[in-house]
Protein backbone atom coordinates (compact mmCIF):
# COMPACT_ATOMS: atom_id res chain seq x y z
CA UNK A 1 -166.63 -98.80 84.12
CA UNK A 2 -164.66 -96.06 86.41
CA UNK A 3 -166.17 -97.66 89.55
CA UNK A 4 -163.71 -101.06 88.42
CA UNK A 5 -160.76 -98.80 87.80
CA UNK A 6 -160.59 -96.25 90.56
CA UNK A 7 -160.68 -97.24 94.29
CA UNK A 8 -162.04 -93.97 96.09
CA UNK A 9 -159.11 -93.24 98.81
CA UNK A 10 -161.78 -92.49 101.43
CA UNK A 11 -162.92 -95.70 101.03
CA UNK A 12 -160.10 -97.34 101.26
CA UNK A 13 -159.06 -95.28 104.63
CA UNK A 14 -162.26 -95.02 106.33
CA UNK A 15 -161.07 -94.60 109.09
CA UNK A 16 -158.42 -91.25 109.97
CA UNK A 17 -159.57 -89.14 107.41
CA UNK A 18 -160.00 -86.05 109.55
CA UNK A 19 -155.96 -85.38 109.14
CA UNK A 20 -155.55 -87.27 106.11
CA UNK A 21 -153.76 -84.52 103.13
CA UNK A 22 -152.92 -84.89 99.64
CA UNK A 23 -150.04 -82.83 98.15
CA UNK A 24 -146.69 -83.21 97.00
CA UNK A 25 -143.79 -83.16 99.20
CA UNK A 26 -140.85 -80.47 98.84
CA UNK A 27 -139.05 -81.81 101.86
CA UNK A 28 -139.71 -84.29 104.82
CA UNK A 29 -138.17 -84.14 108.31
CA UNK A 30 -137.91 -87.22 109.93
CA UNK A 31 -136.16 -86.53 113.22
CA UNK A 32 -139.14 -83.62 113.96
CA UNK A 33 -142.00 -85.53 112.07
CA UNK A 34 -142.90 -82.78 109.68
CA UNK A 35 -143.37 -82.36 106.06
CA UNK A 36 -143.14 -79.32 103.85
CA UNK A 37 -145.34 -79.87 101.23
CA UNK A 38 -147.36 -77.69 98.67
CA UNK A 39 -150.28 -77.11 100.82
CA UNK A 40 -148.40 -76.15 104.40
CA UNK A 41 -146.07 -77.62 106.36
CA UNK A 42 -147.29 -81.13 108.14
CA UNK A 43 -146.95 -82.78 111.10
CA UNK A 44 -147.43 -86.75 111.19
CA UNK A 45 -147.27 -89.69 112.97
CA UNK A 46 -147.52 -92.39 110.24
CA UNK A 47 -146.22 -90.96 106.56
CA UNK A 48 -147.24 -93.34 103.80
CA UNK A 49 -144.84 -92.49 100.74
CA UNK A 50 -146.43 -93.18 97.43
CA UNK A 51 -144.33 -92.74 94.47
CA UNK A 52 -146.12 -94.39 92.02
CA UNK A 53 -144.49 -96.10 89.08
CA UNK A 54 -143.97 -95.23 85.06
CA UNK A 55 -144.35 -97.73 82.56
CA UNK A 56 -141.08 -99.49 81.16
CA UNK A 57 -140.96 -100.40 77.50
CA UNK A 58 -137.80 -101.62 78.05
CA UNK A 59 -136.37 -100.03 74.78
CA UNK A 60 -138.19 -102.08 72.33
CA UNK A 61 -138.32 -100.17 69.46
CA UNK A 62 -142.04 -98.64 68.50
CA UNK A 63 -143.21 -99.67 71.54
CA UNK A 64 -144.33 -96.44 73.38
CA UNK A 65 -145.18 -94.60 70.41
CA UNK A 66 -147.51 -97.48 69.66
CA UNK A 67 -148.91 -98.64 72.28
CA UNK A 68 -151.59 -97.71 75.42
CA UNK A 69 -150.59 -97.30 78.60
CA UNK A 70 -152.92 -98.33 81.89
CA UNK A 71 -151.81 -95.55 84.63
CA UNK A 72 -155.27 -93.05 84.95
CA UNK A 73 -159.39 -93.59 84.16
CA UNK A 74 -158.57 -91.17 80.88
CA UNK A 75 -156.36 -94.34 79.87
CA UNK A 76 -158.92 -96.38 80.15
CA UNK A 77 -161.29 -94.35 78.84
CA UNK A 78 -159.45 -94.09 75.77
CA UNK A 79 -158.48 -97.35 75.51
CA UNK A 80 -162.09 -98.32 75.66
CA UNK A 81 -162.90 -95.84 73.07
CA UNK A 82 -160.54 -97.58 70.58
CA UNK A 83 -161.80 -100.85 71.18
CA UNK A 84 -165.35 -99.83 70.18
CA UNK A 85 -163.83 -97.71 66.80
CA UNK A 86 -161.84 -100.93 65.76
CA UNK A 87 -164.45 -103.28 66.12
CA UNK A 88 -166.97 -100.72 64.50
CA UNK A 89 -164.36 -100.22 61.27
CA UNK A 90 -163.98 -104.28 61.36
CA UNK A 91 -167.38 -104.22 60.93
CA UNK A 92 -167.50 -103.05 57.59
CA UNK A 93 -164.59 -105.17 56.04
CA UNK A 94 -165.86 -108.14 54.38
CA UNK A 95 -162.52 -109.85 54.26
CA UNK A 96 -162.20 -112.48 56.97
CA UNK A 97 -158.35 -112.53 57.60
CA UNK A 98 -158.23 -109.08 57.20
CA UNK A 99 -160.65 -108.15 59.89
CA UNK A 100 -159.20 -111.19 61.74
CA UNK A 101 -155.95 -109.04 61.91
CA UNK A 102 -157.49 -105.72 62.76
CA UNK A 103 -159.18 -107.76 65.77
CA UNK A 104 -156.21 -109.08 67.28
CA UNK A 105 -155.93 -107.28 70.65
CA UNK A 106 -152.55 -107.53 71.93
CA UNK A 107 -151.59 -106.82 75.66
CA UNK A 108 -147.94 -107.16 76.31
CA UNK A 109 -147.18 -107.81 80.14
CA UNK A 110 -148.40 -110.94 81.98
CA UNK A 111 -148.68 -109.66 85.39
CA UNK A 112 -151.84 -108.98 87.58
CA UNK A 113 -152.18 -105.50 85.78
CA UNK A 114 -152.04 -107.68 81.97
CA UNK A 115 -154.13 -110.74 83.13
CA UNK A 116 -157.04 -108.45 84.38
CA UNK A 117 -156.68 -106.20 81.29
CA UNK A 118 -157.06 -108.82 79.09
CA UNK A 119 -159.54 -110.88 80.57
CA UNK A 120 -161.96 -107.62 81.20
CA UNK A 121 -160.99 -106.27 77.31
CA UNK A 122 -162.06 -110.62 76.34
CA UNK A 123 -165.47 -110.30 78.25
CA UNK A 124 -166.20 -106.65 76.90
CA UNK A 125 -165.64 -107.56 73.33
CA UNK A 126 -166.80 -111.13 73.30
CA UNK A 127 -169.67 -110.58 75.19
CA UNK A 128 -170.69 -106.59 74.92
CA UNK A 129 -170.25 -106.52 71.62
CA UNK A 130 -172.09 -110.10 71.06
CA UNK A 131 -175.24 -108.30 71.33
CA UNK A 132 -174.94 -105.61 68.34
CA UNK A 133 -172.84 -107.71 65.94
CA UNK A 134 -173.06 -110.29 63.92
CA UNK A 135 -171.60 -113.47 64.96
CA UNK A 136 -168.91 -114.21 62.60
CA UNK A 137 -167.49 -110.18 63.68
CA UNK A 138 -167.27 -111.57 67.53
CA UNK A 139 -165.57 -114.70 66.33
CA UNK A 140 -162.73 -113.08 64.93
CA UNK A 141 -161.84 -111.20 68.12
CA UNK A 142 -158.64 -112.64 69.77
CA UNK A 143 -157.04 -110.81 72.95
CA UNK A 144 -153.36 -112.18 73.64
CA UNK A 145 -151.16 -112.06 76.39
CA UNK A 146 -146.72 -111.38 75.39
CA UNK A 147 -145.28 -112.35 78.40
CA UNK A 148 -141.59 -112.26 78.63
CA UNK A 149 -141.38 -114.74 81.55
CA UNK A 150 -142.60 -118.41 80.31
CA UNK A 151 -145.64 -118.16 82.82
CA UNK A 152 -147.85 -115.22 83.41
CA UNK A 153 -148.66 -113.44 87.01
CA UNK A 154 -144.89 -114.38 87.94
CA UNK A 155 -144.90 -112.67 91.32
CA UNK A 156 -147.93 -115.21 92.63
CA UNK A 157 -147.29 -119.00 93.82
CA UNK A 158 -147.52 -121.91 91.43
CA UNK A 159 -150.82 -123.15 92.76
CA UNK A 160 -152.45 -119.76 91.84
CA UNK A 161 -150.67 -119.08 88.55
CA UNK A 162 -151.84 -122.50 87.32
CA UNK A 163 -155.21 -121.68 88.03
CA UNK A 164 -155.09 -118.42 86.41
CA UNK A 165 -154.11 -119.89 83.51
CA UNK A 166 -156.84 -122.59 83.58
CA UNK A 167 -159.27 -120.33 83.95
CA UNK A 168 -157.95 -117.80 81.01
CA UNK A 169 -157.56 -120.82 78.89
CA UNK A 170 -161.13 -122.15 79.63
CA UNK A 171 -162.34 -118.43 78.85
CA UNK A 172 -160.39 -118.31 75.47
């Protein structure tokens, strides 16, 4: 659903938002506090930089022609929208390793972003989809993690990772 993928701004700064400004930045002026910018020049007292990030497919071969990408709600949208085609082809093939294969959801990157993709895409499938299809169809959906690191959500503490990974186990 949008509302789990987009955090409204003006929620998120409810407070100050009678001089907040979005735009992009041609040049910023420290010493003086000012900003040129495509909608005027600026003055500020607090200037939040957000640069974003792209994704790295760290030159594996295939990867970015073949793969989805998480960044905007259209990514998600159309992610979603594949999901419910596969599993709607799957559907109509009779042969169990075959539609075994076609319903093997892979999401390569075991950080926060990866975990919380593939436990939402597990629950949406699994469960969602539980209530039009057959149950043999649900039972050959598999969502899997490719983590490079030899534990997932690397940037957390132990404690936390371990129970990530208790509860993703426990969840299938």
């Amino acid at each position: 659903n949008p509302e789990n993928i987009v955090e409204p701004i003006k929620k998120i700064l409810g407070c100050c938002l009678e001089n907040f400004h979005i735009g992009k930045v041609i040049k910023i002026c420290l010493e003086k506090h000012k900003i040129e910018t495509t909608i005027g020049t600026l003055d500020y007292d607090y200037l939040v930089i957000a640069g974003g990030a792209e994704t790295n497919f760290y030159n594996i071969s295939g990867a970015e022609e073949n793969c989805f990408t998480l960044k905007t709600l259209e990514d998600a949208t159309k992610l979603k929208n594949h999901c419910i085609n596969i599993i709607n082809q799957a559907s109509l093939i009779s042969d169990k390793n075959e539609r075994k294969k076609m319903l093997n959801f892979i999401i390569v990157g075991g950080g926060p972003t990866g975990v919380e993709l593939a436990t939402e895409m597990h629950e949406f499938l699994k469960d969602t989809f539980s209530h039009y299809y057959k149950k043999e169809l649900i039972d050959d959906i598999s969502v899997t993690i490719i983590q490079r690191d030899p534990e997932l959500l690397t940037q957390f503490k132990k404690s936390l990772r371990e129970k990530s990974l208790k509860i993703i186990e426990k969840k299938g």
